[in-house]
N, C-alpha and C. Protein backbone atom coordinates (compact mmCIF):
# COMPACT_ATOMS: atom_id res chain seq x y z
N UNK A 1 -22.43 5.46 84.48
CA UNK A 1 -22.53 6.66 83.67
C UNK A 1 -23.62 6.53 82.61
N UNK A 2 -23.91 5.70 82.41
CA UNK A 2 -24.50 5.08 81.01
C UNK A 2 -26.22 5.40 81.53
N UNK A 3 -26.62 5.08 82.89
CA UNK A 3 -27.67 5.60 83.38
C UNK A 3 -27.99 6.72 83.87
N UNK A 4 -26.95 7.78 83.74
CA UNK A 4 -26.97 9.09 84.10
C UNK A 4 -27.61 9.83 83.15
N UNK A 5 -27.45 9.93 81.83
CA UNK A 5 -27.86 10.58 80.70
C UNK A 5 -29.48 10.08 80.62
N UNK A 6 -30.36 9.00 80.51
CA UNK A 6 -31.20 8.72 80.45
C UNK A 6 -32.14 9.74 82.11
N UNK A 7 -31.43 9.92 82.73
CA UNK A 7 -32.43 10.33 83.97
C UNK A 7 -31.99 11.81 83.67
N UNK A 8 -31.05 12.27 83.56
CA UNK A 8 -31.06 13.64 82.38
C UNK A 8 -32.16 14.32 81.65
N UNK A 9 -32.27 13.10 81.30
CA UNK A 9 -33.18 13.65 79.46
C UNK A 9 -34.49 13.68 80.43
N UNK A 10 -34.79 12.68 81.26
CA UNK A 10 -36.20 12.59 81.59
C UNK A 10 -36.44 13.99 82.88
N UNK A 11 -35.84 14.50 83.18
CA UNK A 11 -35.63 15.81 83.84
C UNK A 11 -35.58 16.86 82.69
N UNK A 12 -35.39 16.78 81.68
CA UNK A 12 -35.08 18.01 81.05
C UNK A 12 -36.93 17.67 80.28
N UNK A 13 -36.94 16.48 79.97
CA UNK A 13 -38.63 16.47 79.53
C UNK A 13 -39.37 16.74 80.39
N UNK A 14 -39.62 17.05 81.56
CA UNK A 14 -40.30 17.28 82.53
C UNK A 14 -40.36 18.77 82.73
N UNK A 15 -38.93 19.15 82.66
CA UNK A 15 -38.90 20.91 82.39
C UNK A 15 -39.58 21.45 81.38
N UNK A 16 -39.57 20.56 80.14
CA UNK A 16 -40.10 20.83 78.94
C UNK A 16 -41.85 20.55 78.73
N UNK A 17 -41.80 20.22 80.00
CA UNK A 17 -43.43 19.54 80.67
C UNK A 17 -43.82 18.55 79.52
N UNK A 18 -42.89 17.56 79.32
CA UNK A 18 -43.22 16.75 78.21
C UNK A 18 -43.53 15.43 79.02
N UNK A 19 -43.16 15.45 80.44
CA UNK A 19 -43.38 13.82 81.43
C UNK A 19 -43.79 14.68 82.26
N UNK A 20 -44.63 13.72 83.32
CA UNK A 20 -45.05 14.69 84.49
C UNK A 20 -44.10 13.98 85.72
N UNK A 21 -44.72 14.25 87.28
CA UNK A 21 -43.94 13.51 88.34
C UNK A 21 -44.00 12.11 88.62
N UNK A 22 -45.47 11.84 87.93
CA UNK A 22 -45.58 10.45 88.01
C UNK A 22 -45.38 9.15 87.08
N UNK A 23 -44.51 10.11 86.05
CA UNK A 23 -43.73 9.19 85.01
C UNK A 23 -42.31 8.71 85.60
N UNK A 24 -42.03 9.40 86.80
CA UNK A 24 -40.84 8.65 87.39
C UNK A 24 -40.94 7.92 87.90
N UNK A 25 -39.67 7.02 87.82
CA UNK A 25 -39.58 5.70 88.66
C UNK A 25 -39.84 5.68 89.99
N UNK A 26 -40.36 5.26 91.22
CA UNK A 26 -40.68 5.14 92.35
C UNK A 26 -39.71 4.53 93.10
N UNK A 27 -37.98 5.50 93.47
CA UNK A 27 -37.21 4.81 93.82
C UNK A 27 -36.72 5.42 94.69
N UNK A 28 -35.98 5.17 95.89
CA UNK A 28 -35.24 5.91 96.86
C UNK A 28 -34.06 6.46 96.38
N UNK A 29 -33.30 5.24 95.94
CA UNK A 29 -32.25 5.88 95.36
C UNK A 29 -32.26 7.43 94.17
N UNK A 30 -33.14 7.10 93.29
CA UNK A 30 -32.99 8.59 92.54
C UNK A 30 -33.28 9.69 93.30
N UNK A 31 -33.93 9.52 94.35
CA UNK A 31 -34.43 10.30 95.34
C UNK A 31 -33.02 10.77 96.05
N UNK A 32 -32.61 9.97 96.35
CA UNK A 32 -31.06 10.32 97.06
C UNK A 32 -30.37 11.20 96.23
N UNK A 33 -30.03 10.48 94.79
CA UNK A 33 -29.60 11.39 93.79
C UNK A 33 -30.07 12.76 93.75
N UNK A 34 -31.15 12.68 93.51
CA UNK A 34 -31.79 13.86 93.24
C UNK A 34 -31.68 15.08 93.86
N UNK A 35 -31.84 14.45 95.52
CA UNK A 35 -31.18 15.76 96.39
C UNK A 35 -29.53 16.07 96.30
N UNK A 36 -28.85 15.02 96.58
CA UNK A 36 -27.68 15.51 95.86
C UNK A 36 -27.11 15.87 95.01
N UNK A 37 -27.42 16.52 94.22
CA UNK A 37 -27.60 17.14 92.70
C UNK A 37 -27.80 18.29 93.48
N UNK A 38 -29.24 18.20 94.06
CA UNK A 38 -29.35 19.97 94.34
C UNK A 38 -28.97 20.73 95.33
N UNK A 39 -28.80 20.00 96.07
CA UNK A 39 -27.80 20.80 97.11
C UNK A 39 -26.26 20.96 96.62
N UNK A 40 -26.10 20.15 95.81
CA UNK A 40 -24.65 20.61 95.32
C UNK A 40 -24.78 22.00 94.11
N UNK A 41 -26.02 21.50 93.49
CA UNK A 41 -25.83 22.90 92.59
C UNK A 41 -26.50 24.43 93.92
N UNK A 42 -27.03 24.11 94.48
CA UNK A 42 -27.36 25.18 95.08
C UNK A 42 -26.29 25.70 96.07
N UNK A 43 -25.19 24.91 96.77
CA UNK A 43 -24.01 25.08 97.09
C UNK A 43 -22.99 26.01 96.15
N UNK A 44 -22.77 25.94 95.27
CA UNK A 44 -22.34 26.24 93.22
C UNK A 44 -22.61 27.97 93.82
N UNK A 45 -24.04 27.66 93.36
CA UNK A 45 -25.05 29.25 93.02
C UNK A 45 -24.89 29.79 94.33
N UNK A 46 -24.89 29.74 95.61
CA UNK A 46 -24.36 30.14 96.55
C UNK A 46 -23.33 31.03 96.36
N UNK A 47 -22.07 29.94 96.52
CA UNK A 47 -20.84 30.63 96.01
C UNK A 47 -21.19 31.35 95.47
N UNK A 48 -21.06 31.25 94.19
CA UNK A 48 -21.42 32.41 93.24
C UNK A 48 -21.92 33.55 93.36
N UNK A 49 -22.66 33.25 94.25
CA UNK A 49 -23.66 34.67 94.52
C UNK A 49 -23.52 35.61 95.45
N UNK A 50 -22.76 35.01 96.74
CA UNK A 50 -22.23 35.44 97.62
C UNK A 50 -21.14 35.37 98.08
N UNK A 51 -20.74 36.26 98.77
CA UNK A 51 -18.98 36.27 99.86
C UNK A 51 -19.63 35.62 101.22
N UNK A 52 -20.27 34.96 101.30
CA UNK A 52 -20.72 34.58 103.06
C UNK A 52 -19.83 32.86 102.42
N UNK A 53 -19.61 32.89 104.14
CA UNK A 53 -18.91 31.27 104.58
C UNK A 53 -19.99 30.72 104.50
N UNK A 54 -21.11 31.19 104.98
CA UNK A 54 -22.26 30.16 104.61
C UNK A 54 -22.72 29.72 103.68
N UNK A 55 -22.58 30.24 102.63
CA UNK A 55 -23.02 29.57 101.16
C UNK A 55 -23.37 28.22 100.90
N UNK A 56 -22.79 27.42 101.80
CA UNK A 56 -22.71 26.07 101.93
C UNK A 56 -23.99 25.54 103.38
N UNK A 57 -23.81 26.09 104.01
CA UNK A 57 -25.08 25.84 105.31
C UNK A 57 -26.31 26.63 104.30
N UNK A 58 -26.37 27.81 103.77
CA UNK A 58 -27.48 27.87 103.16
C UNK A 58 -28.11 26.70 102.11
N UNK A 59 -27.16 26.54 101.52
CA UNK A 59 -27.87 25.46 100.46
C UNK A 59 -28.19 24.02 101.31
N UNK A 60 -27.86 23.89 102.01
CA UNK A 60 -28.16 22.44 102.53
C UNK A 60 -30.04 22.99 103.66
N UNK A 61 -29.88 24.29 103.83
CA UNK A 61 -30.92 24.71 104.55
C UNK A 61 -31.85 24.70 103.19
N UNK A 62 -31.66 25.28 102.23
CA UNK A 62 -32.73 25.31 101.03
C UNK A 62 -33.12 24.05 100.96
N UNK A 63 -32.22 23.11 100.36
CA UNK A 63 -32.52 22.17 100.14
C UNK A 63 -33.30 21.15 101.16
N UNK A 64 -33.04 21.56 102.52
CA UNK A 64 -34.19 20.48 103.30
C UNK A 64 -35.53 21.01 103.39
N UNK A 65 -35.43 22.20 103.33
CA UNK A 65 -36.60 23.02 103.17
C UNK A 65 -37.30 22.96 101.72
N UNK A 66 -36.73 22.58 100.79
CA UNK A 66 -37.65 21.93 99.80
C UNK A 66 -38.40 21.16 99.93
N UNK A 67 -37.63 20.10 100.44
CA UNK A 67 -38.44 18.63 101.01
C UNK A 67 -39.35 19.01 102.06
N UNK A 68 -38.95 19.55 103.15
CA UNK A 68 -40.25 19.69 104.56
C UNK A 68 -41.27 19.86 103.53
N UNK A 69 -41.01 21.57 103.19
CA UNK A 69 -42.30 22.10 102.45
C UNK A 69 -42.83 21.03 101.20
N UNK A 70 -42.39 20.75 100.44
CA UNK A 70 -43.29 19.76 99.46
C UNK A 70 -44.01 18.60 100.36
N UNK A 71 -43.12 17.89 101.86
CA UNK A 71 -43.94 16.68 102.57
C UNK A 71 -44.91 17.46 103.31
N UNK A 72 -45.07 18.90 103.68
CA UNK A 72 -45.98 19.11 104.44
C UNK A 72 -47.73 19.57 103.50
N UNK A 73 -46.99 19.88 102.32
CA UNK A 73 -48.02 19.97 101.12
C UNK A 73 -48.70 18.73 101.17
N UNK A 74 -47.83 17.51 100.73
CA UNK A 74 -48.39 16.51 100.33
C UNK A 74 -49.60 16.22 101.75
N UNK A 75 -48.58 16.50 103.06
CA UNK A 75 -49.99 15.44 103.99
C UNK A 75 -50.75 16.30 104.01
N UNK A 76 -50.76 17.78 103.54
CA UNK A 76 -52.25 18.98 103.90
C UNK A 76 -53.23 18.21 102.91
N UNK A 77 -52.26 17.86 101.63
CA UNK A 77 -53.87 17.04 100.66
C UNK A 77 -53.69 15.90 100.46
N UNK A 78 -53.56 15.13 101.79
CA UNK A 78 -53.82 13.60 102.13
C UNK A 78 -52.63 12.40 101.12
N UNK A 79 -51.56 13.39 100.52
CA UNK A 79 -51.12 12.55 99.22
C UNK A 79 -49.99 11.83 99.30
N UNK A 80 -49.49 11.33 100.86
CA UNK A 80 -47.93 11.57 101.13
C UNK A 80 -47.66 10.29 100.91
N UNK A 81 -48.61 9.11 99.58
CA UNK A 81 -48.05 8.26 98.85
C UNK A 81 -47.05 8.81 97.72
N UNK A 82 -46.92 9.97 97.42
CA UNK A 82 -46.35 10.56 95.97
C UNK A 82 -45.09 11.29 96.52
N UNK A 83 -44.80 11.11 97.79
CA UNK A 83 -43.41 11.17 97.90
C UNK A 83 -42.36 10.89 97.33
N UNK A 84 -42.05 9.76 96.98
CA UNK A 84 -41.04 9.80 96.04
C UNK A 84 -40.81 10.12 94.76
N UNK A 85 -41.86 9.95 94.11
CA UNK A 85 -41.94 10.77 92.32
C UNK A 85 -42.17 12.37 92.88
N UNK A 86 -42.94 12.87 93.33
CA UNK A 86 -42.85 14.11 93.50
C UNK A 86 -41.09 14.69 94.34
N UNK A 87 -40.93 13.91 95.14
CA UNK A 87 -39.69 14.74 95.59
C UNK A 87 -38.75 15.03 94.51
N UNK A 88 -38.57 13.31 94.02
CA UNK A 88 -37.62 13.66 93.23
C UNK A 88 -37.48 14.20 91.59
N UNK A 89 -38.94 14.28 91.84
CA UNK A 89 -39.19 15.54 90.28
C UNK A 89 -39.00 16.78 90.53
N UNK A 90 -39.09 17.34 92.37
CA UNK A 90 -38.96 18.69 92.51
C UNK A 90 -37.33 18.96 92.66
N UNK A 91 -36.63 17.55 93.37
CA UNK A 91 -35.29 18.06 93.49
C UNK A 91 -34.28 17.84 92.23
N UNK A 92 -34.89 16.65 91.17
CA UNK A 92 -34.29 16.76 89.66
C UNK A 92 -34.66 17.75 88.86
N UNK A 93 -35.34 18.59 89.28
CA UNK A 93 -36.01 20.13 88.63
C UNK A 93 -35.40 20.89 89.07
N UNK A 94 -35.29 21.21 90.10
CA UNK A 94 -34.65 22.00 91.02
C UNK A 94 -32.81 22.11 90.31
N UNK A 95 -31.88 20.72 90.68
CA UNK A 95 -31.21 20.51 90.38
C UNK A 95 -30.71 20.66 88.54
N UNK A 96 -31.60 20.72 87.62
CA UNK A 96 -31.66 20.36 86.46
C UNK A 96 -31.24 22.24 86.35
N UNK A 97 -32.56 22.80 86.73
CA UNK A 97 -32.72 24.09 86.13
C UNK A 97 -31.54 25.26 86.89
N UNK A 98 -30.72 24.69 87.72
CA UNK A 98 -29.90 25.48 88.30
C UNK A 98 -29.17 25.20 87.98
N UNK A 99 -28.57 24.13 87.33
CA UNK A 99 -27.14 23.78 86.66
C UNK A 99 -27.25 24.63 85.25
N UNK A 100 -28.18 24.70 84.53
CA UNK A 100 -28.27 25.60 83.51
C UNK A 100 -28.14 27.03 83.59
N UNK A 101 -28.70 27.46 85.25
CA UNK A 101 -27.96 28.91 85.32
C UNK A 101 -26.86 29.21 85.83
N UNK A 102 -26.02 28.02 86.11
CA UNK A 102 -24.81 28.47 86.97
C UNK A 102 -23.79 29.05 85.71
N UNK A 103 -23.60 28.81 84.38
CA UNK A 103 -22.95 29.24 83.71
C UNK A 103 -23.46 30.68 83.39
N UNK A 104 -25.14 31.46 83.00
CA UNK A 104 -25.06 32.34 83.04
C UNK A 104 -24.65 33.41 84.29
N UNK A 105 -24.99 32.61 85.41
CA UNK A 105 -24.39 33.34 86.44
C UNK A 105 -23.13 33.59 86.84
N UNK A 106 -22.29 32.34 86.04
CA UNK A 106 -20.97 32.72 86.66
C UNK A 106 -20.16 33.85 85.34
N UNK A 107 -21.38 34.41 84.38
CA UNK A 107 -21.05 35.41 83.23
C UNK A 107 -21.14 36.30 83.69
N UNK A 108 -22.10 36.65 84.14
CA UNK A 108 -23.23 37.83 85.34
C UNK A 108 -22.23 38.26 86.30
N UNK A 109 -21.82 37.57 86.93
CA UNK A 109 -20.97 38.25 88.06
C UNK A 109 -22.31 37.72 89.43
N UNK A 110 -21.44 38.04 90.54
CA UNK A 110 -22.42 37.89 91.91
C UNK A 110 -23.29 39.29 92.17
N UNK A 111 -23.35 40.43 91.37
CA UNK A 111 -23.77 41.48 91.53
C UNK A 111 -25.20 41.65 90.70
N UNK A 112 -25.00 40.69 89.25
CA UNK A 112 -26.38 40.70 88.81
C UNK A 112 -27.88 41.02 89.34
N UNK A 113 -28.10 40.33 90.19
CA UNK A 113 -29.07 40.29 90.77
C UNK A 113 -29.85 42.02 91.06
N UNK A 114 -28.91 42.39 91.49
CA UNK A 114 -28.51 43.93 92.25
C UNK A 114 -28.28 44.81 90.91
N UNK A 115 -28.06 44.62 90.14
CA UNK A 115 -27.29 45.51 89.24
C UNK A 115 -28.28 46.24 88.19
N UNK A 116 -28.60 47.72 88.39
CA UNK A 116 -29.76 48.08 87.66
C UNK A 116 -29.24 48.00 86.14
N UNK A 117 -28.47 47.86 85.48
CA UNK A 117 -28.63 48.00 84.17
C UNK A 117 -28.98 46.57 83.57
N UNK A 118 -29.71 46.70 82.12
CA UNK A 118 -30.38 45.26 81.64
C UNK A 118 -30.22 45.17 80.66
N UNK A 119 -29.45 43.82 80.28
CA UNK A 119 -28.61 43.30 79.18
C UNK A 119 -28.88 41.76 79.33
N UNK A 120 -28.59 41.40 78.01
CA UNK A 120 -28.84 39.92 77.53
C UNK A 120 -28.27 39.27 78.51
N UNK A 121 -27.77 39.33 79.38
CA UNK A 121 -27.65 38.08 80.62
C UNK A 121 -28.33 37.86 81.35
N UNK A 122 -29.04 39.60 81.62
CA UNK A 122 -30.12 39.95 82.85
C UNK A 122 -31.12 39.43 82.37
N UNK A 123 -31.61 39.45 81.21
CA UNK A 123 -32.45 38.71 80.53
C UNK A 123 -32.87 37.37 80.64
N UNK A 124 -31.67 36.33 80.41
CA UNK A 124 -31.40 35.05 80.50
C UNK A 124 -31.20 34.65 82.31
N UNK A 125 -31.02 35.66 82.87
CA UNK A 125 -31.41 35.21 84.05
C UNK A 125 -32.91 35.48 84.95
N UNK A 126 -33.38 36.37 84.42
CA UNK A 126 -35.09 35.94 84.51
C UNK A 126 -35.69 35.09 84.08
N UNK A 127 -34.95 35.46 82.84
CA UNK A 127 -35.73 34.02 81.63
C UNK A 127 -35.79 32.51 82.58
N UNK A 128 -34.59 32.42 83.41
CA UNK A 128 -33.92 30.86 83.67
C UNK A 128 -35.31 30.96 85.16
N UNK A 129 -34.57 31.76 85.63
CA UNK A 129 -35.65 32.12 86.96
C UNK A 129 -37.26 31.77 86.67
N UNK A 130 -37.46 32.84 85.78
CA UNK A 130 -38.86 32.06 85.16
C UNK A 130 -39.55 30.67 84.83
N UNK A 131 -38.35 30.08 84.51
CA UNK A 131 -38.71 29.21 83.91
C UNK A 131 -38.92 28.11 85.00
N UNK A 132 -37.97 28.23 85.86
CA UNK A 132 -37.64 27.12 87.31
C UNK A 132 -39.27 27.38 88.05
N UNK A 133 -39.25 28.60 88.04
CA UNK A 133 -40.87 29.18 89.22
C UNK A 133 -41.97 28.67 88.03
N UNK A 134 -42.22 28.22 86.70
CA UNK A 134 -42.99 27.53 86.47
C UNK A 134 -42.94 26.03 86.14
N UNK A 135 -42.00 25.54 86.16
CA UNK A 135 -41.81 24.25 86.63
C UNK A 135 -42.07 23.32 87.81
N UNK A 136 -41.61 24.39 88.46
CA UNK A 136 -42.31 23.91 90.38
C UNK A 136 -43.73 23.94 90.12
N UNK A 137 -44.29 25.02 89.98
CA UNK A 137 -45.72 25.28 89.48
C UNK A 137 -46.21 23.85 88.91
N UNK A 138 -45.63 23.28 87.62
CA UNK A 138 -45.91 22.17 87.23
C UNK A 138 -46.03 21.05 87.73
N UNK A 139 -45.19 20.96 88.68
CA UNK A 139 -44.98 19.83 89.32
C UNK A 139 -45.82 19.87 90.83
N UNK A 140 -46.19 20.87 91.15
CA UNK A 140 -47.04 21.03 92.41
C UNK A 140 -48.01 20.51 91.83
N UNK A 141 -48.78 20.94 90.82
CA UNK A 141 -49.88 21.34 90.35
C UNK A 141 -50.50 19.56 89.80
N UNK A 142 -49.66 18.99 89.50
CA UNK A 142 -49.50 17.78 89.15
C UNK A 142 -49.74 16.80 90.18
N UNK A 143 -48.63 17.06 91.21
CA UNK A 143 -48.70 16.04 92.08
C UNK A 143 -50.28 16.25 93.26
N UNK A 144 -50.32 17.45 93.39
CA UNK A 144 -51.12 17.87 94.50
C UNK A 144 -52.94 17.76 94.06
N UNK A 145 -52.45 17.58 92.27
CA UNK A 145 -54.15 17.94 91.43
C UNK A 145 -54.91 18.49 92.04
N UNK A 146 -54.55 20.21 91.60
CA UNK A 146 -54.88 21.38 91.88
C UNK A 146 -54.57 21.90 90.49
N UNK A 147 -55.45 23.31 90.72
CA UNK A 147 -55.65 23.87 89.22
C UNK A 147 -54.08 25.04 89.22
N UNK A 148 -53.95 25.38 88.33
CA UNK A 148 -52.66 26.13 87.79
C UNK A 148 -52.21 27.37 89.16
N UNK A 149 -53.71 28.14 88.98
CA UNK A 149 -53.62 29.01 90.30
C UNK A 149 -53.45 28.49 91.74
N UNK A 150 -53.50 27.70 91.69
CA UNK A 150 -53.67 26.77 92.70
C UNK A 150 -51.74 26.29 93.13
N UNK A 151 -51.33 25.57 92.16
CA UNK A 151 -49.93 25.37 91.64
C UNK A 151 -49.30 26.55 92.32
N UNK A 152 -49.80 27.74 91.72
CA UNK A 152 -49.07 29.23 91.75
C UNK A 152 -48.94 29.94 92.93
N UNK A 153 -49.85 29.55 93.35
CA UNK A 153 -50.25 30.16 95.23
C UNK A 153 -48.83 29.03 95.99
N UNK A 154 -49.27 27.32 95.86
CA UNK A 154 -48.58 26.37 96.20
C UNK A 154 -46.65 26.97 96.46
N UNK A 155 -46.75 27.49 94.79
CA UNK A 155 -44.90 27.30 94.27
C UNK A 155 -44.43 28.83 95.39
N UNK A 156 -45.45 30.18 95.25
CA UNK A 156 -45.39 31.04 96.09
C UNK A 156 -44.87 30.79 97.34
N UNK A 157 -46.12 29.82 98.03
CA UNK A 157 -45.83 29.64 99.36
C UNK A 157 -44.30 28.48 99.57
N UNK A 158 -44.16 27.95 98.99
CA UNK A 158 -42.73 27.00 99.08
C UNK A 158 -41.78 28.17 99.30
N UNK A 159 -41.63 28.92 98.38
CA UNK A 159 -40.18 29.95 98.29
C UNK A 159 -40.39 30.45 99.78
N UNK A 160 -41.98 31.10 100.27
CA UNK A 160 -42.14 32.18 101.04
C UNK A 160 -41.56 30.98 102.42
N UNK A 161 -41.68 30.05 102.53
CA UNK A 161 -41.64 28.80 103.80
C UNK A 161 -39.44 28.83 103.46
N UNK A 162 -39.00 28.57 102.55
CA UNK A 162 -37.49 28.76 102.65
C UNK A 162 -36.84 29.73 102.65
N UNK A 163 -37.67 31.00 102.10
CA UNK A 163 -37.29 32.34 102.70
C UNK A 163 -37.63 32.55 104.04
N UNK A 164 -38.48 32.32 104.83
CA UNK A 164 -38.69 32.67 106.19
C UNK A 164 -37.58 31.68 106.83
N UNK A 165 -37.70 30.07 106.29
CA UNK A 165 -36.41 29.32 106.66
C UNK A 165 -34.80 29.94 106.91
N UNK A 166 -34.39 30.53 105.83
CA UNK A 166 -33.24 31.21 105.92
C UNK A 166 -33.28 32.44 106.57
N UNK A 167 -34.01 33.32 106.28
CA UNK A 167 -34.18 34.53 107.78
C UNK A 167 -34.34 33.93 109.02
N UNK A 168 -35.28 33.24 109.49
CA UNK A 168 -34.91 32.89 110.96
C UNK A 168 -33.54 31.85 111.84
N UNK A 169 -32.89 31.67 110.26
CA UNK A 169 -31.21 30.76 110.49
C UNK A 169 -30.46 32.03 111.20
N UNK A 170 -30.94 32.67 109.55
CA UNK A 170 -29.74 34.17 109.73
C UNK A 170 -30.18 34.88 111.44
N UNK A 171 -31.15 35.14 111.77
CA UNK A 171 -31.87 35.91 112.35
C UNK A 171 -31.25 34.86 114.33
N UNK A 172 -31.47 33.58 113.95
CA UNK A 172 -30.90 33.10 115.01
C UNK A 172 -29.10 33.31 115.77
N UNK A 173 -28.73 33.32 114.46
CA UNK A 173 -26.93 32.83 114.25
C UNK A 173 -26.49 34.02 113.84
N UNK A 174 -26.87 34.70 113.41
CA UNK A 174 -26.18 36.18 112.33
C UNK A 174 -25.51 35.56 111.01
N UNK A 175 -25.50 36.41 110.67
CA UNK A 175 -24.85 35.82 108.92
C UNK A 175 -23.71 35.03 109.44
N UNK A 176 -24.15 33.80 108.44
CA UNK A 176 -23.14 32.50 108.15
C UNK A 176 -22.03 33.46 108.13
């Protein structure tokens, strides 16, 4: 437990873009961690968000689809030594910044998203949203050394590669 809080803080400085990806340790294990963190919080936000049985096959689909897409980045720009600090800065980011919205979301209701009226939650859930889509940004942009727009196109195309991921699940199987 005592080493949990220290890899905490260094995820929340990284959100805070105060460390970059390559201030992390170069380890499998946090790497392991790391995805399990986020597939469990993205399992969480699932629930939450939806009535599908799948909630749970989706997040484990997000979550490998993080990884493809960041390893297929890395070998397009020759970099697929930075695998492990980059993964596990994208999946302790990933993981970090979604545990912080699961409480506004579980305020929000599963309808938020959908729900035209806008109030201080709706707020705090762009805000959170925002903040995650420039973090990835950061961390692309970092690992891949590419310029910001560059990052931005990068963090774009990730979502657009696990959104097409989950439509062609759904699209194969029908809703979980």
């Amino acid at each position: 437990m005592t080493t949990l809080f220290p890899k905490i803080a260094l995820f929340l400085n990284m959100c805070l873009f105060r460390v970059k990806p390559e201030d992390l340790p170069v380890s499998k294990n946090l790497l392991i961690h790391c995805i399990a963190a986020t597939t469990v919080v993205f399992m969480i936000r699932n629930i939450m968000l939806t009535d599908s049985s799948g909630a749970v096959v989706y997040a484990l689909i997000q979550s490998t689809m993080l990884g493809v897409s960041l390893y297929l980045f890395l070998k397009m720009y020759k970099k697929t030594e930075r695998w492990l600090q980059s993964a596990s800065a994208l999946y302790g980011c990933s993981a970090f910044m979604v545990a912080i919205a699961l409480p506004i979301l579980a305020f929000a209701g599963p309808d938020v998203i959908f729900d035209p009226t806008f109030d201080l939650t709706k707020i705090l859930v762009v805000v959170t949203s925002l903040w995650y889509f420039i973090v990835t940004i950061f961390i692309l942009r970092e690992t891949l050394e590419i310029s910001n727009f560059g990052g931005f196109g990068m963090a774009i195309l990730l979502e657009v590669m696990i959104g097409l991921s989950m439509a062609g699940i759904t699209g194969l199987t029908g809703p979980l």
